[in-house]
N, C-alpha and C. Protein backbone atom coordinates (compact mmCIF):
# COMPACT_ATOMS: atom_id res chain seq x y z
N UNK A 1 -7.10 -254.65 -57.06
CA UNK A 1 -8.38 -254.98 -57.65
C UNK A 1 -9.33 -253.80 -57.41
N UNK A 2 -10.15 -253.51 -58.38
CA UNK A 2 -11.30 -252.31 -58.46
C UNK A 2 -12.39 -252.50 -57.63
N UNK A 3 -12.88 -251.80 -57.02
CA UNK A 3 -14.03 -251.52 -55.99
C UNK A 3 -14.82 -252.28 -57.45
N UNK A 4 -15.04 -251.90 -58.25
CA UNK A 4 -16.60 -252.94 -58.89
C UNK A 4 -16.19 -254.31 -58.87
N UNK A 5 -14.85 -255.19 -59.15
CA UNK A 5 -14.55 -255.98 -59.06
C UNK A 5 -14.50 -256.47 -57.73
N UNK A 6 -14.58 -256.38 -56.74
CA UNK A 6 -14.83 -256.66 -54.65
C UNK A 6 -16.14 -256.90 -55.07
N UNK A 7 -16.77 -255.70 -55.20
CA UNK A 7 -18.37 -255.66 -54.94
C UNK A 7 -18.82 -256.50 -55.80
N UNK A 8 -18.66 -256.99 -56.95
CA UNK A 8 -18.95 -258.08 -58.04
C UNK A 8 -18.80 -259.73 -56.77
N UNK A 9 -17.70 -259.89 -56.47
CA UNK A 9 -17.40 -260.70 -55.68
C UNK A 9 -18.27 -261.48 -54.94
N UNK A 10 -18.48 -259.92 -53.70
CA UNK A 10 -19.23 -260.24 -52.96
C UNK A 10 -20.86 -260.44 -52.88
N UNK A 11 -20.91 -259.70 -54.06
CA UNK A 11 -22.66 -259.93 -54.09
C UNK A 11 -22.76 -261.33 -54.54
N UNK A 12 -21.85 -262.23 -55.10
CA UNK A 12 -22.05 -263.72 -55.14
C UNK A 12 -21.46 -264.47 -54.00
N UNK A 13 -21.04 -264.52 -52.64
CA UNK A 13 -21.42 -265.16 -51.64
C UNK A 13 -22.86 -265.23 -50.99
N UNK A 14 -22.71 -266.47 -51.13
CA UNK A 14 -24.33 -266.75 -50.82
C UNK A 14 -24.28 -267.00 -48.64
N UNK A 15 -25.05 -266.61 -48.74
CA UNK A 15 -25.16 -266.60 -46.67
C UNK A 15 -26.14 -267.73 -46.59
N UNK A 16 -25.79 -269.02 -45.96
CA UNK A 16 -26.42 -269.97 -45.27
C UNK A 16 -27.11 -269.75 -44.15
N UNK A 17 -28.32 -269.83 -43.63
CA UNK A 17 -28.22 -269.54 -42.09
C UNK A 17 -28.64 -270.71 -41.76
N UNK A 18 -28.32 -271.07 -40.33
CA UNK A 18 -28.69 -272.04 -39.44
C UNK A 18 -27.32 -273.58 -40.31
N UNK A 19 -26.45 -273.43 -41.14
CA UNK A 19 -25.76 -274.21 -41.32
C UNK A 19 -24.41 -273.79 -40.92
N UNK A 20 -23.47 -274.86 -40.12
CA UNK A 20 -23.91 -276.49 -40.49
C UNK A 20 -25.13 -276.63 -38.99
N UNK A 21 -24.89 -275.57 -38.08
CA UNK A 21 -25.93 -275.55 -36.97
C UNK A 21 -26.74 -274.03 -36.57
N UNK A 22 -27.64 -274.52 -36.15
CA UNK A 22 -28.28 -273.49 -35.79
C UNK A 22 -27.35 -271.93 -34.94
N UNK A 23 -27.53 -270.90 -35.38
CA UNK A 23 -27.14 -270.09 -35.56
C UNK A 23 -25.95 -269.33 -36.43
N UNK A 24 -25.48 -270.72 -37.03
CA UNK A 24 -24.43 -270.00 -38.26
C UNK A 24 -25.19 -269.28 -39.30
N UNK A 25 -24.20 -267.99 -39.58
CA UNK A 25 -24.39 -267.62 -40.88
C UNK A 25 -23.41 -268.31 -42.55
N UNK A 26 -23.19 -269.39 -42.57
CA UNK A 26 -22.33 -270.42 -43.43
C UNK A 26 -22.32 -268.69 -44.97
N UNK A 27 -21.33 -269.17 -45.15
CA UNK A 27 -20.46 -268.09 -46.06
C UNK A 27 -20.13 -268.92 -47.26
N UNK A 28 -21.09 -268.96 -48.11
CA UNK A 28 -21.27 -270.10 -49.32
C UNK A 28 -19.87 -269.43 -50.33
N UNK A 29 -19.22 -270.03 -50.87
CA UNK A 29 -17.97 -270.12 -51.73
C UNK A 29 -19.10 -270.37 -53.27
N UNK A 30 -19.80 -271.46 -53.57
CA UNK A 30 -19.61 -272.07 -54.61
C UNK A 30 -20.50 -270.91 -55.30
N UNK A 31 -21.24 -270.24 -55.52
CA UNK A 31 -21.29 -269.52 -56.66
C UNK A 31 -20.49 -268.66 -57.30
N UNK A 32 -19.20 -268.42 -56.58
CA UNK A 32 -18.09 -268.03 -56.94
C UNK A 32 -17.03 -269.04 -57.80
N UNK A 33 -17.14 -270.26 -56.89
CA UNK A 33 -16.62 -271.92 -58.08
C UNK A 33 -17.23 -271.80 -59.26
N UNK A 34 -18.53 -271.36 -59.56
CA UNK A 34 -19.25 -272.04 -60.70
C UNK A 34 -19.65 -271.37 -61.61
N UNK A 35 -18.93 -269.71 -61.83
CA UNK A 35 -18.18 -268.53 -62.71
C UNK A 35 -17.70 -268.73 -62.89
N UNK A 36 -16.58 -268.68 -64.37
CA UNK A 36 -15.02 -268.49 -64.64
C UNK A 36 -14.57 -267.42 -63.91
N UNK A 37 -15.32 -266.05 -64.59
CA UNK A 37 -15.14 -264.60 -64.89
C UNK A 37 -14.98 -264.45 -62.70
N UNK A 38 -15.63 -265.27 -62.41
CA UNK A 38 -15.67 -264.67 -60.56
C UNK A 38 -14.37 -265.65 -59.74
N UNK A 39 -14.08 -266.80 -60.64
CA UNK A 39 -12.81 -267.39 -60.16
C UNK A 39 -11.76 -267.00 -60.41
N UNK A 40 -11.85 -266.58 -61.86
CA UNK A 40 -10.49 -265.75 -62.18
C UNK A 40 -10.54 -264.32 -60.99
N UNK A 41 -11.43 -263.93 -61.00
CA UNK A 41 -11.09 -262.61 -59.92
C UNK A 41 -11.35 -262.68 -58.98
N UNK A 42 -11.50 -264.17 -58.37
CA UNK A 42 -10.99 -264.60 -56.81
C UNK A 42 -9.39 -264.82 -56.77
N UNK A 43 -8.57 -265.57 -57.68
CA UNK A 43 -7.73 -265.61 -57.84
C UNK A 43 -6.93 -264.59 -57.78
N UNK A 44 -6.97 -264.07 -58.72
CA UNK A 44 -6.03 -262.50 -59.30
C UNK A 44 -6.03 -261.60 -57.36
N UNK A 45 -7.37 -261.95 -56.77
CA UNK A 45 -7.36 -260.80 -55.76
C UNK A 45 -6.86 -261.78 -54.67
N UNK A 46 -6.31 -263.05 -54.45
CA UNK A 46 -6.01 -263.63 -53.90
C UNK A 46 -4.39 -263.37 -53.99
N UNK A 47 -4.26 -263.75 -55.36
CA UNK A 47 -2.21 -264.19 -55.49
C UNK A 47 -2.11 -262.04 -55.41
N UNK A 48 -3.03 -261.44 -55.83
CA UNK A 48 -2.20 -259.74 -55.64
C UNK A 48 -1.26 -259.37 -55.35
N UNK A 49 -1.29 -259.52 -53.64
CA UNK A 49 0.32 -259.18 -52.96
C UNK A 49 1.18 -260.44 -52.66
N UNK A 50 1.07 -261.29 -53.55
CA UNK A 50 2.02 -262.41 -53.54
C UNK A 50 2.80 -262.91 -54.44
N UNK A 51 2.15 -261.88 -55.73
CA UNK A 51 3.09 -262.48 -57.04
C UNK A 51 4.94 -262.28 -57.24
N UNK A 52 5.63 -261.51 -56.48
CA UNK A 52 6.80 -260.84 -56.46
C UNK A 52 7.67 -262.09 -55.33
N UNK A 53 6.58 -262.68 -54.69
CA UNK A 53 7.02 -263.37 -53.00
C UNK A 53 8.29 -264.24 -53.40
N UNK A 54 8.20 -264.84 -54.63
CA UNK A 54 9.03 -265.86 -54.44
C UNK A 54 8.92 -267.06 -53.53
N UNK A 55 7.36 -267.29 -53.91
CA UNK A 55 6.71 -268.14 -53.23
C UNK A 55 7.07 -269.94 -53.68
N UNK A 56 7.64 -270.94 -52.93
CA UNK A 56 7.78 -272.00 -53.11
C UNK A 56 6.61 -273.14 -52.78
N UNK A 57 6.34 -273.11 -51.72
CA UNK A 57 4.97 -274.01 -51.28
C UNK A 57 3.52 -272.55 -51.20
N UNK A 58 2.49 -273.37 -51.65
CA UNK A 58 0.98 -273.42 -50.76
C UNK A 58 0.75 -274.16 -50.32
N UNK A 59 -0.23 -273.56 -48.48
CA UNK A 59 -0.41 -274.38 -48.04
C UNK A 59 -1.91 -274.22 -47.97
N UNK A 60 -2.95 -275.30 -48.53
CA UNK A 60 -4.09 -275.23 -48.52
C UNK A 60 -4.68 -276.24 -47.12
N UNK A 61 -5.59 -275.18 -46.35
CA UNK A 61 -6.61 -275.68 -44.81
C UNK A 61 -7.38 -276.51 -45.44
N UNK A 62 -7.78 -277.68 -45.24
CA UNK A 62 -9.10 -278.63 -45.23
C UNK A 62 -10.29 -277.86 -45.05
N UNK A 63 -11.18 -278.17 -46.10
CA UNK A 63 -11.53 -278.36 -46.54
C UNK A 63 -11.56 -277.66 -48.11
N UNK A 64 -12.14 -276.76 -47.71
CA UNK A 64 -12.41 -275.34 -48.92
C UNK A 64 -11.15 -274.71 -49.00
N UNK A 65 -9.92 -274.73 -48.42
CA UNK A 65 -8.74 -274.17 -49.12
C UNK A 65 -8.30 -274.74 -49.69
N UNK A 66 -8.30 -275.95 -50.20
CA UNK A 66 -7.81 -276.95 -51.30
C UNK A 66 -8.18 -276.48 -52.93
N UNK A 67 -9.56 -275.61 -52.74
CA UNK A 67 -10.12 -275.71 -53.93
C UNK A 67 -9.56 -274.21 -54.61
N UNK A 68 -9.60 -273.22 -53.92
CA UNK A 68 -8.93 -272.07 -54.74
C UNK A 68 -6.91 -272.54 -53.93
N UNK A 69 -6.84 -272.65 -52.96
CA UNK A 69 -5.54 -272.69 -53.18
C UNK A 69 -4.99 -274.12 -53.70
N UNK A 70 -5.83 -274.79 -54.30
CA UNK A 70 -4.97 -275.68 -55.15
C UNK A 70 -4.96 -275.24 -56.42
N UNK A 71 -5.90 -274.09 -56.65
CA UNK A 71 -5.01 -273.05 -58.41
C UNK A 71 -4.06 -272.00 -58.06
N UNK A 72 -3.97 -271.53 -56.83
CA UNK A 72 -3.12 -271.05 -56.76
C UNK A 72 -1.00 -270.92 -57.29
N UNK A 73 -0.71 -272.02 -57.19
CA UNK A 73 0.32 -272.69 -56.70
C UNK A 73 0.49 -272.34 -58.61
N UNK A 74 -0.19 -273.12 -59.26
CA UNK A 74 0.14 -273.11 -60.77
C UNK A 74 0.68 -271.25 -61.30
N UNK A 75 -0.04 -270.16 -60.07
CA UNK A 75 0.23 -268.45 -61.10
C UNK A 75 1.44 -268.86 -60.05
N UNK A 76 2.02 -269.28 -59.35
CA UNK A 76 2.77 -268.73 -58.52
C UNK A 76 4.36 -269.81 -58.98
N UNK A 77 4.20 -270.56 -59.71
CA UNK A 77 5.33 -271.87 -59.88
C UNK A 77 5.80 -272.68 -59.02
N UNK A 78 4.75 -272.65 -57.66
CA UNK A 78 5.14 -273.40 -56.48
C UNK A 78 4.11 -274.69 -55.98
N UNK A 79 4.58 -275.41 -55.87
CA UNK A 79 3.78 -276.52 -55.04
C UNK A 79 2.61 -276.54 -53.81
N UNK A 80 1.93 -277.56 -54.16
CA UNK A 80 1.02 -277.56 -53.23
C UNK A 80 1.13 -278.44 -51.58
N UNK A 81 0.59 -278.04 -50.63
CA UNK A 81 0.64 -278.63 -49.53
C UNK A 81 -1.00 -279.16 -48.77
N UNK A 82 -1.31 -280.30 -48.70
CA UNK A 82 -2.52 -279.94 -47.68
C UNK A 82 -2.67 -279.89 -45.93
N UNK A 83 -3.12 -279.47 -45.72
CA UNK A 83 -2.90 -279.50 -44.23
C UNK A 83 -4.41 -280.07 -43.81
N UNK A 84 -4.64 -281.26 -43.35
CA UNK A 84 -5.78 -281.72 -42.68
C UNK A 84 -6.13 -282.05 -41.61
N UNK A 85 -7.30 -282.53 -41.03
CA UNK A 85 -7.98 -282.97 -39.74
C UNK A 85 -7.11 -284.40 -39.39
N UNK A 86 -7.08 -284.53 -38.19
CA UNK A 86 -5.98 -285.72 -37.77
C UNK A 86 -6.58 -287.07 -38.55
N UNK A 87 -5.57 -287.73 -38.75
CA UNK A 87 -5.99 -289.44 -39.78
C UNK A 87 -6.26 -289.44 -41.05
N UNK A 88 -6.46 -288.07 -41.25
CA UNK A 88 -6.99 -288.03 -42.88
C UNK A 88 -5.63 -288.19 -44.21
N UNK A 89 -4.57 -288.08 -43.63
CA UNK A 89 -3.23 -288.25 -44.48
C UNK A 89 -2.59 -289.38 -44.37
N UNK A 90 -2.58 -289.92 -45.79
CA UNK A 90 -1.49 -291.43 -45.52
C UNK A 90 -0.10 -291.53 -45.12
N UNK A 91 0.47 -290.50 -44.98
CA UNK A 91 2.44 -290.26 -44.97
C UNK A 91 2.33 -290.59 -43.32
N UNK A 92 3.64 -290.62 -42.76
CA UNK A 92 4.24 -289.81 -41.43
C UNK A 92 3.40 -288.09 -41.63
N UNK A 93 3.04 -287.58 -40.00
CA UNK A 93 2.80 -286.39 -40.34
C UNK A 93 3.59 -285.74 -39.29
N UNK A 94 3.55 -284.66 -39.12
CA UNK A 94 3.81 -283.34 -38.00
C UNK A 94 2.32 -283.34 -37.65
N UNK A 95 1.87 -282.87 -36.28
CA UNK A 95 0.56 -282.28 -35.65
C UNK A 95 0.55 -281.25 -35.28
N UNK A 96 -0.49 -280.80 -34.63
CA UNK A 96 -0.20 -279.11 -34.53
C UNK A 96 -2.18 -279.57 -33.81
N UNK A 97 -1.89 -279.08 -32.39
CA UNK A 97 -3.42 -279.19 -31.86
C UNK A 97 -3.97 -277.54 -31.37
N UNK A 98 -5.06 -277.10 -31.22
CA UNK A 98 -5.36 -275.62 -31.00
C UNK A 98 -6.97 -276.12 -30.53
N UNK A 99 -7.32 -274.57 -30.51
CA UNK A 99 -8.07 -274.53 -29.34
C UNK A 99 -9.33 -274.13 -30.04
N UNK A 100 -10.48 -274.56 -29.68
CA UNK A 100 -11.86 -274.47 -30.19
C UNK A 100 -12.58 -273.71 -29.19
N UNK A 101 -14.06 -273.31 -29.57
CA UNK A 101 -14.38 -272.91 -28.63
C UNK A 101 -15.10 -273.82 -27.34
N UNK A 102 -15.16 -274.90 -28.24
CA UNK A 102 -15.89 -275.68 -26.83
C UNK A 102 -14.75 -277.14 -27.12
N UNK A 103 -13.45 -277.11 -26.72
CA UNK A 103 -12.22 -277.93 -26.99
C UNK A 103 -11.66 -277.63 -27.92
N UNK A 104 -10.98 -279.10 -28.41
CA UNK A 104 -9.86 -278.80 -29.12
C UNK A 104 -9.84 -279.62 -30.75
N UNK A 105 -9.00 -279.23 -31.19
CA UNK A 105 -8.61 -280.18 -33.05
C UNK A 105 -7.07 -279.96 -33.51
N UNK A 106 -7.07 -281.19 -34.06
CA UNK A 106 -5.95 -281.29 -34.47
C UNK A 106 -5.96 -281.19 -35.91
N UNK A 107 -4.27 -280.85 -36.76
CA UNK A 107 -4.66 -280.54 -37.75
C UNK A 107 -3.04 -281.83 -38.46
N UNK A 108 -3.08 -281.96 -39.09
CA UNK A 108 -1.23 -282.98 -40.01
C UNK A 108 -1.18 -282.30 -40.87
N UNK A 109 0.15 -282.38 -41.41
CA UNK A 109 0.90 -282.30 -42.92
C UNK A 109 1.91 -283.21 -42.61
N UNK A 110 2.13 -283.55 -43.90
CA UNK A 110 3.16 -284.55 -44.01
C UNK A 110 4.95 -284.47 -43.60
N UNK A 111 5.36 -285.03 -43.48
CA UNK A 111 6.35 -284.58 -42.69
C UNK A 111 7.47 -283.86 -43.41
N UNK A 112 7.71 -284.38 -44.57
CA UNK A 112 8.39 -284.18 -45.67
C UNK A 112 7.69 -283.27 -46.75
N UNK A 113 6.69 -282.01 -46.29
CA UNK A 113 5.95 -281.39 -46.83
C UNK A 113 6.71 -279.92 -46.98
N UNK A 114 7.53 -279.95 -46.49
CA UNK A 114 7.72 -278.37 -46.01
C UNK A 114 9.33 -278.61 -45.64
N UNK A 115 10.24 -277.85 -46.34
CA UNK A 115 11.59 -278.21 -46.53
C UNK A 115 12.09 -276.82 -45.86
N UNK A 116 13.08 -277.00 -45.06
CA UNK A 116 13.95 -275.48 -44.74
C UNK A 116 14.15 -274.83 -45.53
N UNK A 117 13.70 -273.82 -45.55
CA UNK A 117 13.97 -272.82 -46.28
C UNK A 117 12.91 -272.43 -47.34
N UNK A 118 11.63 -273.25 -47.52
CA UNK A 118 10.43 -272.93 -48.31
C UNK A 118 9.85 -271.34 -47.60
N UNK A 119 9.28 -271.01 -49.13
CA UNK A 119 8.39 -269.55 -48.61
C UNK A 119 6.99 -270.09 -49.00
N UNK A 120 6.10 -270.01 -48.02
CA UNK A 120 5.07 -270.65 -47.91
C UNK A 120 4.08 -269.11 -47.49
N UNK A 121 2.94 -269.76 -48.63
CA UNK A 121 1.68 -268.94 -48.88
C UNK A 121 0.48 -270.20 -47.67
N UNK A 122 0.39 -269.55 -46.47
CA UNK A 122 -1.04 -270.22 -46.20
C UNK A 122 -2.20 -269.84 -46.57
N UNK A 123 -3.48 -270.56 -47.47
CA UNK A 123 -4.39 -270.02 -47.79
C UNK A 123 -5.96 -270.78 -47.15
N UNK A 124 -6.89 -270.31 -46.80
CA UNK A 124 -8.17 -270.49 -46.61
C UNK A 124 -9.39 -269.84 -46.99
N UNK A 125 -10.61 -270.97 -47.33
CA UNK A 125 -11.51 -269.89 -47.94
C UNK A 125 -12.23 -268.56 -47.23
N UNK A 126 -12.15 -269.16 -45.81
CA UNK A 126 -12.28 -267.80 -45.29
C UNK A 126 -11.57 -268.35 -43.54
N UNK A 127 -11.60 -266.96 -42.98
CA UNK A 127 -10.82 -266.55 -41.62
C UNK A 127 -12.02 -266.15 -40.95
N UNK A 128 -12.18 -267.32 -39.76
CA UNK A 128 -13.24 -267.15 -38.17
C UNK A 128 -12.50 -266.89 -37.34
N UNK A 129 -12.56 -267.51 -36.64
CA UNK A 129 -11.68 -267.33 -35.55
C UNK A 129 -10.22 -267.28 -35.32
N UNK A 130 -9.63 -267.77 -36.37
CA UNK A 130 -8.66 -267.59 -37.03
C UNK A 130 -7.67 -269.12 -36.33
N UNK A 131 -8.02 -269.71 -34.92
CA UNK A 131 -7.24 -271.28 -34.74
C UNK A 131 -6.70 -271.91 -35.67
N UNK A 132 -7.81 -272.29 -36.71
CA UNK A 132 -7.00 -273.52 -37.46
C UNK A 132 -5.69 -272.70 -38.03
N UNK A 133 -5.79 -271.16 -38.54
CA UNK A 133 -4.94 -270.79 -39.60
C UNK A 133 -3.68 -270.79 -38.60
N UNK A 134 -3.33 -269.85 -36.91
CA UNK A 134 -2.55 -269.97 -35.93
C UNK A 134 -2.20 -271.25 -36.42
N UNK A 135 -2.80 -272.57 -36.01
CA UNK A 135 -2.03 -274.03 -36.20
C UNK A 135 -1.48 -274.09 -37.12
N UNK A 136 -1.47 -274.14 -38.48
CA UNK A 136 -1.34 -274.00 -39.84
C UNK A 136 0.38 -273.40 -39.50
N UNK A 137 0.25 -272.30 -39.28
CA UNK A 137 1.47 -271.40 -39.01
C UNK A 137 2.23 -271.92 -38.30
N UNK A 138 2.19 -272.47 -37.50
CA UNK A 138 2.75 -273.57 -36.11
C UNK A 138 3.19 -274.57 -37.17
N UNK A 139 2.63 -275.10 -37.27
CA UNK A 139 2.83 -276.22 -38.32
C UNK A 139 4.19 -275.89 -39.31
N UNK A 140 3.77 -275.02 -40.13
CA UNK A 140 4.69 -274.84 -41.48
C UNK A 140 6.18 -274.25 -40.74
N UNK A 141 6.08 -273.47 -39.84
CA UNK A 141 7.34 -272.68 -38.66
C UNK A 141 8.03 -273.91 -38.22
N UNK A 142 7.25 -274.69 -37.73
CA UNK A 142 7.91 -276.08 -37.13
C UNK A 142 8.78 -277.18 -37.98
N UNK A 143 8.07 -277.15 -39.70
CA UNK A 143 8.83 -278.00 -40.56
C UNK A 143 9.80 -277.23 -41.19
N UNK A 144 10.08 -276.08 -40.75
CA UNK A 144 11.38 -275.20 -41.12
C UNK A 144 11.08 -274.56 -42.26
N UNK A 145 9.63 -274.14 -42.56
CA UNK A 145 9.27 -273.09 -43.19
C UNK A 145 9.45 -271.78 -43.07
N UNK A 146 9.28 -270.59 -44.02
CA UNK A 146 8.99 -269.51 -43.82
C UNK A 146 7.86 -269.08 -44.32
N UNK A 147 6.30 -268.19 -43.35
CA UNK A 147 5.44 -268.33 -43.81
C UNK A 147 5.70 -266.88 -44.74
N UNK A 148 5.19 -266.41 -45.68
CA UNK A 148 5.36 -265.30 -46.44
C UNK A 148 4.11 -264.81 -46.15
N UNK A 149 3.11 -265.12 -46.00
CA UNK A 149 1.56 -265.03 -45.60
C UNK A 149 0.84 -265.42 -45.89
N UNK A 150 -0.93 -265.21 -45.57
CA UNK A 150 -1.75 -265.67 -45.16
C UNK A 150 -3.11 -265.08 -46.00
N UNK A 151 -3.52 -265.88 -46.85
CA UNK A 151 -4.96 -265.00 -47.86
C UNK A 151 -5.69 -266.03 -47.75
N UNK A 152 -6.85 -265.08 -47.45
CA UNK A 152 -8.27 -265.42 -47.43
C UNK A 152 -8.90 -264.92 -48.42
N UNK A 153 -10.01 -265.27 -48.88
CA UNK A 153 -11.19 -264.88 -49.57
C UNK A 153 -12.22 -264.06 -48.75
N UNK A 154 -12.26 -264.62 -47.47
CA UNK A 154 -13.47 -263.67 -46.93
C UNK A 154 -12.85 -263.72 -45.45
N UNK A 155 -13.10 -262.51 -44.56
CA UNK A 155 -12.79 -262.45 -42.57
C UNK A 155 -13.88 -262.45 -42.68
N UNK A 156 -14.76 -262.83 -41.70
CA UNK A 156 -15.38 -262.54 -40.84
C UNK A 156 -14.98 -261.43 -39.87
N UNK A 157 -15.11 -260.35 -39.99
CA UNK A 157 -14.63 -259.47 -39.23
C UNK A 157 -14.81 -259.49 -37.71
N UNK A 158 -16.03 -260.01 -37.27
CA UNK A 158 -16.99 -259.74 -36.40
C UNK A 158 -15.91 -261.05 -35.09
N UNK A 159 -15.57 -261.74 -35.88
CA UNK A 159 -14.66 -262.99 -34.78
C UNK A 159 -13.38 -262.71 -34.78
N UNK A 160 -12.57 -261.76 -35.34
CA UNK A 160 -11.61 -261.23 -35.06
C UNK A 160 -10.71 -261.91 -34.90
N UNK A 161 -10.55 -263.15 -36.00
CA UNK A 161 -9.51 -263.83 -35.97
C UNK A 161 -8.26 -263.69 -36.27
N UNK A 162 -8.36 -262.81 -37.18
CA UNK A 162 -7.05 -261.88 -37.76
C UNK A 162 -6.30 -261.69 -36.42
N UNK A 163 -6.81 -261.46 -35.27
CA UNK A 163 -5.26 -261.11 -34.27
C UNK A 163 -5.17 -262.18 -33.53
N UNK A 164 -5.62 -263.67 -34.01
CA UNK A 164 -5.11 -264.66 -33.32
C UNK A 164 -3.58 -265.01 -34.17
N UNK A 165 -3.42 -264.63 -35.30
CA UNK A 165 -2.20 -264.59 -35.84
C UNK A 165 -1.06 -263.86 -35.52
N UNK A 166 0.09 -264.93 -35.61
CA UNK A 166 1.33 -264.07 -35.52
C UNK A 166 1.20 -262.61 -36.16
N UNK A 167 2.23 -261.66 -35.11
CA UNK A 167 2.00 -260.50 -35.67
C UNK A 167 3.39 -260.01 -37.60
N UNK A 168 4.00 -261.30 -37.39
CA UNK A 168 5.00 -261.05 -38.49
C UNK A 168 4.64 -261.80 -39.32
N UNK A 169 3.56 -262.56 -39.41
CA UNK A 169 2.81 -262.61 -40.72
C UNK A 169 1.83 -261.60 -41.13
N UNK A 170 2.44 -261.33 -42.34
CA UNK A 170 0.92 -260.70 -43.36
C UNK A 170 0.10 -261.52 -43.65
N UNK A 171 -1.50 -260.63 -43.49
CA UNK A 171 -2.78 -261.49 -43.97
C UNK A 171 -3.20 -260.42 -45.05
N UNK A 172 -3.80 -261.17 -45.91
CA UNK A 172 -4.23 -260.51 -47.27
C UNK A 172 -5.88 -261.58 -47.27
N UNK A 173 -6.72 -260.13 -46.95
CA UNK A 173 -8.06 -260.70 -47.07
C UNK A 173 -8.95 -260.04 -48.15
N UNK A 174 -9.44 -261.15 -49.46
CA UNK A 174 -9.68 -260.00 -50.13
C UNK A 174 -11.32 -259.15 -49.98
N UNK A 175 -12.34 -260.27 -48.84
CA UNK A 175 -13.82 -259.44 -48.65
C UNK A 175 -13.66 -259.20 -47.04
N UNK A 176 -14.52 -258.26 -46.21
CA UNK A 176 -14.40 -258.66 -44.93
C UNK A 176 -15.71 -258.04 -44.96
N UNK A 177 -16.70 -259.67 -44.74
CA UNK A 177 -17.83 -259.66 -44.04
C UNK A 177 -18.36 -260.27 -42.99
């Protein structure tokens, strides 16, 4: 993707401050939802280094990875997965608990979500600290996945979550602010 096309991007994340609490800078997605022309080239800079993967599952994080990686899955001919906050899924699940900064969260997928031998895209709208995505990975490794990697829309650079991840997954981030 073209440096005017990034910078197009990014000048439509909108910065929240003080949400959801005082001192966040919240990393607004939806004026990017509510473009075609900026979804299509969230997309395109999302699936980039994944179109060749031979990708079988996505796995979309609760909340906001549902919404671009549930178009994902359609450029790629592979299925969708969600991975959520504990209770929120009706099936049998797998768990996967990690570490917060002030405790802990749990995350499910269904048990029958993730088949031996799937190549699995984990996606989120953006990468903090990077826990939930570690669990995520735990998760999909555990139901006899293979993760192929890991795209974001936006790092946070500054929380350096990127090296809470395995080092034999690739991450594909396409802003880092």
């Amino acid at each position: 993707m073209n440096a005017t096309a990034l910078e197009t991007l990014k000048q439509a994340i909108r910065t929240v401050p003080d949400f959801p609490e005082p001192g966040i800078q919240f990393k607004d997605i939806t004026p990017v939802l509510g473009h075609p022309e900026l979804l299509r080239l969230a997309i395109e800079a999302l699936l980039e280094p994944f179109q060749d993967q031979e990708i079988t599952k996505v796995v979309g994080i609760e909340s906001r990875g549902f919404i671009l990686g549930g178009m994902l899955p359609h450029h790629l001919d592979a299925g969708f997965v969600p991975v959520r906050k504990k209770g929120k899924l009706p099936y049998q699940t797998l768990a996967e608990s990690y570490q917060l900064e002030y405790g802990t969260d749990t995350i499910e997928m269904h048990i029958d979500a993730i088949e031996p031998g799937d190549r699995v895209l984990i996606h989120d709208d953006v990468i903090a600290t990077g826990g939930t995505a570690e669990a995520t990975i735990r998760l999909v490794e555990r139901a006899g996945g293979e993760v192929v990697g890991c795209a974001f829309l936006i790092e946070l650079t500054g929380l350096q979550g990127r090296k809470r991840l395995p080092a034999h997954v690739p991450v594909h981030t396409v802003l880092q602010l």
